[in-house]
C-alpha atoms as a PDB file:
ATOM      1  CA  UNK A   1     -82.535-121.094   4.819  1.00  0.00           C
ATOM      2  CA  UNK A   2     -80.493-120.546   7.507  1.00  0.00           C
ATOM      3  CA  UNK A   3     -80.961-122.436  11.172  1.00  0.00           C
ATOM      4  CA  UNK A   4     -80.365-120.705  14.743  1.00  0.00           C
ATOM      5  CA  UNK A   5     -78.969-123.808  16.936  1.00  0.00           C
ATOM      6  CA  UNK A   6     -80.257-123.384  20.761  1.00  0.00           C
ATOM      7  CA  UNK A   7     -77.307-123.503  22.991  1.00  0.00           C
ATOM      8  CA  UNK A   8     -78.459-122.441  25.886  1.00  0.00           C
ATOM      9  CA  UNK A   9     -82.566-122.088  27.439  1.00  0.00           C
ATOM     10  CA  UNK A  10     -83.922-120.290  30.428  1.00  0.00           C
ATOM     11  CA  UNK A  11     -86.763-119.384  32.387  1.00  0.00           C
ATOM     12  CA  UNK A  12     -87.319-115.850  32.518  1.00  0.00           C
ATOM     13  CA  UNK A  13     -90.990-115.935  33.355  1.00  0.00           C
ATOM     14  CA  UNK A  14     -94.322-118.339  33.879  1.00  0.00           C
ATOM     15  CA  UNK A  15     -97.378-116.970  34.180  1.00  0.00           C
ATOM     16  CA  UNK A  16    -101.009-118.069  33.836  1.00  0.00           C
ATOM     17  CA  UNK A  17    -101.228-118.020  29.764  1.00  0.00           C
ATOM     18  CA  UNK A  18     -97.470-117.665  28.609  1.00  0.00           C
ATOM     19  CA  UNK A  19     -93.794-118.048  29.887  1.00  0.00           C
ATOM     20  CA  UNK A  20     -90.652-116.307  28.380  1.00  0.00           C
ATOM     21  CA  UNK A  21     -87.327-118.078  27.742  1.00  0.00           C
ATOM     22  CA  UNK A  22     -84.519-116.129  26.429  1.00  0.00           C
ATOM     23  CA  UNK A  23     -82.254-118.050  24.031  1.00  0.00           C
ATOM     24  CA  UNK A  24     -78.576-118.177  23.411  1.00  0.00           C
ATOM     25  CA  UNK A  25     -78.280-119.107  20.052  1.00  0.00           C
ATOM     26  CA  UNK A  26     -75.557-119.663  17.244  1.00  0.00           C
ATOM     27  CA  UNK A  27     -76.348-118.959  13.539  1.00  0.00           C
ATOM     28  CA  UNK A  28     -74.887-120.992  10.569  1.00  0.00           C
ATOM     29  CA  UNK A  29     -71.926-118.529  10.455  1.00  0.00           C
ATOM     30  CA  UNK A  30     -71.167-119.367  13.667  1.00  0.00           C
ATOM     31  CA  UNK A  31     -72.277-115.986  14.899  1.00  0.00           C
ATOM     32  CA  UNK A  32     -73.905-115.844  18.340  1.00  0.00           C
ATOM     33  CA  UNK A  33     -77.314-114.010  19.134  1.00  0.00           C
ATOM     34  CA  UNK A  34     -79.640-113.852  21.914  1.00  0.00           C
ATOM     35  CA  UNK A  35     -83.456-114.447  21.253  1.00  0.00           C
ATOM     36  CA  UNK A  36     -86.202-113.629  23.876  1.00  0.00           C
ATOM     37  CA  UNK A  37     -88.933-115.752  23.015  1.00  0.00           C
ATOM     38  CA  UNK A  38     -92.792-115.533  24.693  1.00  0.00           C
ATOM     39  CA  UNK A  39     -94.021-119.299  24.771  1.00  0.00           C
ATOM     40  CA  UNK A  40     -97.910-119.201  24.307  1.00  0.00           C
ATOM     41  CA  UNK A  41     -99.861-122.801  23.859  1.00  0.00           C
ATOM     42  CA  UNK A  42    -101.872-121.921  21.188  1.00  0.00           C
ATOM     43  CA  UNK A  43    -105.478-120.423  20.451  1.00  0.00           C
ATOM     44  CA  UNK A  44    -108.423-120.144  17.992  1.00  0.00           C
ATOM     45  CA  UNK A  45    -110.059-117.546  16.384  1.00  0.00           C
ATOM     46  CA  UNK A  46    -113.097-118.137  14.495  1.00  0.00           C
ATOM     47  CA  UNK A  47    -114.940-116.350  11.692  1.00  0.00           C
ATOM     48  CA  UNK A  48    -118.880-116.576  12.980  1.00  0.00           C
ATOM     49  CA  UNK A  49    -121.143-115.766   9.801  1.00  0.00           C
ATOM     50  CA  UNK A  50    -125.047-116.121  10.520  1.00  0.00           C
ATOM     51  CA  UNK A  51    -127.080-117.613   7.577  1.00  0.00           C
ATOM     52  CA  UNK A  52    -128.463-114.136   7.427  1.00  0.00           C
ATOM     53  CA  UNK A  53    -124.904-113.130   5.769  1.00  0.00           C
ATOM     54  CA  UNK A  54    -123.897-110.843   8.500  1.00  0.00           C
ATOM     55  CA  UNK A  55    -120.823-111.608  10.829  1.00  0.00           C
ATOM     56  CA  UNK A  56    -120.427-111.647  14.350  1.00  0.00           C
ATOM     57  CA  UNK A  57    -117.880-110.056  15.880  1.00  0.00           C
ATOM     58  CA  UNK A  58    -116.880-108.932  19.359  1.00  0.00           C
ATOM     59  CA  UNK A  59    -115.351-105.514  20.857  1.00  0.00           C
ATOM     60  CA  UNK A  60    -113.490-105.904  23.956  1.00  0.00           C
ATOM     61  CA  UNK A  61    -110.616-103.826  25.530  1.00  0.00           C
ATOM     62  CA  UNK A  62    -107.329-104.523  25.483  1.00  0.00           C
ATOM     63  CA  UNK A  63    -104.788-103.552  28.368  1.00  0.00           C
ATOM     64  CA  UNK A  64    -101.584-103.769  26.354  1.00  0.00           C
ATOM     65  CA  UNK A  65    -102.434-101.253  24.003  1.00  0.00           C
ATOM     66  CA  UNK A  66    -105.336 -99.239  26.152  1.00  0.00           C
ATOM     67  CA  UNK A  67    -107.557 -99.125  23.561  1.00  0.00           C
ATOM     68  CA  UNK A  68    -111.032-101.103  22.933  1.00  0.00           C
ATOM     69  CA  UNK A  69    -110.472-103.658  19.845  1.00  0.00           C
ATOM     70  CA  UNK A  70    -112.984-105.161  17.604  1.00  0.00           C
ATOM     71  CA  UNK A  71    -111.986-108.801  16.733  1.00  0.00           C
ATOM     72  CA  UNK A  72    -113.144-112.267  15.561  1.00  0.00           C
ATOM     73  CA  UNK A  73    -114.774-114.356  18.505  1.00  0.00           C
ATOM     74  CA  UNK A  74    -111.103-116.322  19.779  1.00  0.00           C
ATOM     75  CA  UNK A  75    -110.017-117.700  22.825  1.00  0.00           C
ATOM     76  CA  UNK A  76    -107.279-119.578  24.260  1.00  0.00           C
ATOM     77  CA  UNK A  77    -106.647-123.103  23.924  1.00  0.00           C
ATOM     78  CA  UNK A  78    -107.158-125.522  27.262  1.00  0.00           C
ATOM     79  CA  UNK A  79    -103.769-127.447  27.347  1.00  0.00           C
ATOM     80  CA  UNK A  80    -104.212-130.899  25.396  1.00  0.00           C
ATOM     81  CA  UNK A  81    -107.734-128.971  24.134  1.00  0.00           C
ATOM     82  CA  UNK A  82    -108.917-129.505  20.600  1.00  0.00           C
ATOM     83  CA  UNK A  83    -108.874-126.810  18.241  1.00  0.00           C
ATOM     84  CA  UNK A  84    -112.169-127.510  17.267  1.00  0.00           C
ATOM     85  CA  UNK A  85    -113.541-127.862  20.423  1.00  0.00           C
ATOM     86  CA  UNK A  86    -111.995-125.197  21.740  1.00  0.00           C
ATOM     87  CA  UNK A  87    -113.741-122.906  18.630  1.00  0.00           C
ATOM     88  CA  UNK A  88    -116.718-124.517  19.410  1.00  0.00           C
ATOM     89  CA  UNK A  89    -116.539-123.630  23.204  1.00  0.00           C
ATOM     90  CA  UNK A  90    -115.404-119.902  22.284  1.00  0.00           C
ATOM     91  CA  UNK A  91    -117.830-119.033  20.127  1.00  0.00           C
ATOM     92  CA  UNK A  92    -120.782-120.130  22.792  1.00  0.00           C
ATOM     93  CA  UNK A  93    -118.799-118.557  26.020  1.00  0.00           C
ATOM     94  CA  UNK A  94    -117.883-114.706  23.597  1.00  0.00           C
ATOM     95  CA  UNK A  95    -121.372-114.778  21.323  1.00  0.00           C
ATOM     96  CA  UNK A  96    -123.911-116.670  22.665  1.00  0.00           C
ATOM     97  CA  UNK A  97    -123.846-118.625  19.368  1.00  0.00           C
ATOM     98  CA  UNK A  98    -123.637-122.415  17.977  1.00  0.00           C
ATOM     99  CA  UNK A  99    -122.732-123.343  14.882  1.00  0.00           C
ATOM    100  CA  UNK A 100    -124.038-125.589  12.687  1.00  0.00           C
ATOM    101  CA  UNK A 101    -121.341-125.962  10.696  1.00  0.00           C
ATOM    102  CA  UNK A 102    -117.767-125.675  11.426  1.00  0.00           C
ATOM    103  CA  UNK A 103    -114.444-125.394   8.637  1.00  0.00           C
ATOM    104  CA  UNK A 104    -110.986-125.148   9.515  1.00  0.00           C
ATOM    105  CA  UNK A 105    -109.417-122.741   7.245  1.00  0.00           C
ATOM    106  CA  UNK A 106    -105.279-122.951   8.833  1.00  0.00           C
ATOM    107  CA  UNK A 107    -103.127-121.360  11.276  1.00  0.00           C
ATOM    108  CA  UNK A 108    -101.279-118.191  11.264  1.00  0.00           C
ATOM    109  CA  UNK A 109     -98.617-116.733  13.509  1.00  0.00           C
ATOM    110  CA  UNK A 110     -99.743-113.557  14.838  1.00  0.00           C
ATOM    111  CA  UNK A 111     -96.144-112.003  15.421  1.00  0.00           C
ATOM    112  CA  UNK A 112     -93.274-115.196  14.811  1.00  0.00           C
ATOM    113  CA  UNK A 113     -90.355-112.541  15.795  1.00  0.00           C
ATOM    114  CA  UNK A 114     -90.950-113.280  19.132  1.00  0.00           C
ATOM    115  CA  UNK A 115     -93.990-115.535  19.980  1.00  0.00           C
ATOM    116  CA  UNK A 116     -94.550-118.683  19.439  1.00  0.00           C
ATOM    117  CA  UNK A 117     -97.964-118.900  19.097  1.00  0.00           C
ATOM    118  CA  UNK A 118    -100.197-120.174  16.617  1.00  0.00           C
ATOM    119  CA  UNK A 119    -103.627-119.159  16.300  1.00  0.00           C
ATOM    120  CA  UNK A 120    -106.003-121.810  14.403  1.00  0.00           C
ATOM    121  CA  UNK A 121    -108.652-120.530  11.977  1.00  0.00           C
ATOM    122  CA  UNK A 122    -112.268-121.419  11.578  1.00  0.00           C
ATOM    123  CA  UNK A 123    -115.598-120.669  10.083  1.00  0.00           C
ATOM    124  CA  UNK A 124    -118.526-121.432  11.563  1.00  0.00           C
ATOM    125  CA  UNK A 125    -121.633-120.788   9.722  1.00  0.00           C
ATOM    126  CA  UNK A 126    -124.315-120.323  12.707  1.00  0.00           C
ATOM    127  CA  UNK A 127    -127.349-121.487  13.765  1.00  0.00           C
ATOM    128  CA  UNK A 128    -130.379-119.436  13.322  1.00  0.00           C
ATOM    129  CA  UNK A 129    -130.966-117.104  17.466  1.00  0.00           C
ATOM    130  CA  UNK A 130    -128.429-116.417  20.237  1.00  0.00           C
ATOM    131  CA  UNK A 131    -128.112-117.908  23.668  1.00  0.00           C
ATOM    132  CA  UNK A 132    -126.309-115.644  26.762  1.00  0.00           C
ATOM    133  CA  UNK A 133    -123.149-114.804  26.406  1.00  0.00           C
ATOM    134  CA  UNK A 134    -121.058-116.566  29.017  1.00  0.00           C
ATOM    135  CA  UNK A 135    -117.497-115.306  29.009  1.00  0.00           C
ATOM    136  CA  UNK A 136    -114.785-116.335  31.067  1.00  0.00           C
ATOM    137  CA  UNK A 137    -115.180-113.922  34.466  1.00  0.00           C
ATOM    138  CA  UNK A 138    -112.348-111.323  33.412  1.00  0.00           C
ATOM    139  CA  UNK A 139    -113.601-111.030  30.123  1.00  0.00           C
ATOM    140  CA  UNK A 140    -115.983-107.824  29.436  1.00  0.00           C
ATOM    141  CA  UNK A 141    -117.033-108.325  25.466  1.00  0.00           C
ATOM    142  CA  UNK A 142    -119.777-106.483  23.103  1.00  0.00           C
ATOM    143  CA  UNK A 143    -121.120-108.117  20.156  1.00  0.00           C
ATOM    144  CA  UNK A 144    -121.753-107.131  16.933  1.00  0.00           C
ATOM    145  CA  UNK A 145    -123.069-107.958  13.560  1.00  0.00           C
ATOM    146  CA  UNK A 146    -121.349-106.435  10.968  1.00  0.00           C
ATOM    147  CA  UNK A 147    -121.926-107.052   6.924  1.00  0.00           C
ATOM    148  CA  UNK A 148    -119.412-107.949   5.120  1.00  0.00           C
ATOM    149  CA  UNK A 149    -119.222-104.546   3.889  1.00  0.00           C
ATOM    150  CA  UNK A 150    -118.957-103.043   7.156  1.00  0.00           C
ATOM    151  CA  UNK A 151    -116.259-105.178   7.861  1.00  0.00           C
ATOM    152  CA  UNK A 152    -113.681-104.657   5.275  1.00  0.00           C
ATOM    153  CA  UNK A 153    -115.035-101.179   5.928  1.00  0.00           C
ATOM    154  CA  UNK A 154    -113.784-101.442   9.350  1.00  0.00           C
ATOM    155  CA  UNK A 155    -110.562-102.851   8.137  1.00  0.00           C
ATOM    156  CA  UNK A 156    -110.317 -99.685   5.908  1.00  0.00           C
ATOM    157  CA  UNK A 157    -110.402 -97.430   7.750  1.00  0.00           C
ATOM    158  CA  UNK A 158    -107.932 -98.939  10.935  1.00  0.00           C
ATOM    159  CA  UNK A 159    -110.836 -99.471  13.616  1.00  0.00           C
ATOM    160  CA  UNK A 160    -109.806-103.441  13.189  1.00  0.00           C
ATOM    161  CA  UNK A 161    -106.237-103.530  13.694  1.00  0.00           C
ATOM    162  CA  UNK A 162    -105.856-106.997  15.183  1.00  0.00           C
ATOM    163  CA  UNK A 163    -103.675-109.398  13.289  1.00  0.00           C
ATOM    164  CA  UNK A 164    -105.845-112.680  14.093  1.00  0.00           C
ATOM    165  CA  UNK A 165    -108.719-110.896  12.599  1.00  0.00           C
ATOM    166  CA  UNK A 166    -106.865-109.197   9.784  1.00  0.00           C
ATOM    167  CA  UNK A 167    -105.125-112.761   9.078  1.00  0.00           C
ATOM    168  CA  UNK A 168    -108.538-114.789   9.245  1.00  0.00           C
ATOM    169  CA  UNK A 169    -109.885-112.713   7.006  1.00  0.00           C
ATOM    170  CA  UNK A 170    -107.672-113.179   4.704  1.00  0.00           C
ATOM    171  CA  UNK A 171    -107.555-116.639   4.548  1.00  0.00           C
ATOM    172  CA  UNK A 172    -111.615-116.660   4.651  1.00  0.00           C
ATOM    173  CA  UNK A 173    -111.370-114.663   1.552  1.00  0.00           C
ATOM    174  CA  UNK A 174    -109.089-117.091   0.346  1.00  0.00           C
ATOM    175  CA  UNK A 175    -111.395-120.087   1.122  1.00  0.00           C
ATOM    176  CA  UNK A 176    -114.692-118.850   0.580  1.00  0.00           C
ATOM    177  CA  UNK A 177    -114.688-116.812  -2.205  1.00  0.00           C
ATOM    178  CA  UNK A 178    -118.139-117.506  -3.292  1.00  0.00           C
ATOM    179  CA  UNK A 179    -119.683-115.541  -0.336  1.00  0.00           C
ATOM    180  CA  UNK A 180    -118.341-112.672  -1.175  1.00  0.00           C
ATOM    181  CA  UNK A 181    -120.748-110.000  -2.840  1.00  0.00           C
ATOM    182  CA  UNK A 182    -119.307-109.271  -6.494  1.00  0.00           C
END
């Protein structure tokens, strides 16, 4: 596998979640590229499944594509933030929900072309009612609960297009086949 050696690093941008650097960089061959890279500290998404089976899920809208998109309950991580914590914390702040139980299932890269994020996957089984919602004050979310059914149905048919979710649940699939209606 071939290595890109950094030669030269700068600051293009630093915002509130994410910077951009763009890259000079040489490949093995000795053949020189540029590489615009978006620096992001990490998040979690979290599959929330009640003991009732169903799945919560959240709609919210989403500027960079101007469309409303139904995804897993995620959130950003706080910088030196647990992942755990951090799922824990998300799911109460998006759903109004605590979980009794919590799994880490592993991390994905949502888009590794250009990001470097990486998104760390849980499921949380939930405890039986529902607090208030408290998002984060920019944040305007809807909750669902969808079957599994109505999920992959969802999936189907393109109304969930967003990798994290997509990639989650896969890798829930993956790791808990057994609740999974044959």
């Amino acid at each position: 596998m071939q290595i890109e050696r950094t030669l030269k690093s700068e600051l293009i941008y630093e915002g509130r979640v994410f910077r951009v650097e763009r890259l000079d960089v040489e490949l093995e061959d000795g053949t020189r590229s540029v590489r615009e890279i978006v620096r992001h500290g990490g998040a979690v998404g979290v599959i929330a499944r009640k003991p009732d089976g169903k799945h919560i899920l959240v709609r919210q809208y989403r500027k960079a594509v101007e469309l409303p998109s139904l995804e897993i309950v995620a959130g950003t991580l706080e910088a030196g933030e647990d992942p755990a914590e951090c799922a824990h914390r998300e799911l109460l702040e998006e759903s109004g929900c605590t979980a009794a139980s919590m799994r880490y299932l592993g991390k994905l890269y949502p888009s590794p072309g250009y990001v470097s994020e990486e998104i760390h996957i849980f499921l949380a089984v939930l405890n039986e009612g529902r607090a208030a919602q408290n998002p984060d004050e920019d944040e305007r979310l809807e909750v669902l609960e969808m079957s599994h059914a109505q999920v992959e149905a969802a999936m189907w048919d393109g109304t969930i297009r967003d990798s994290k979710t997509l990639g989650a649940w896969t890798m829930y699939r993956l790791h808990a086949p057994e609740d999974f209606p044959r």
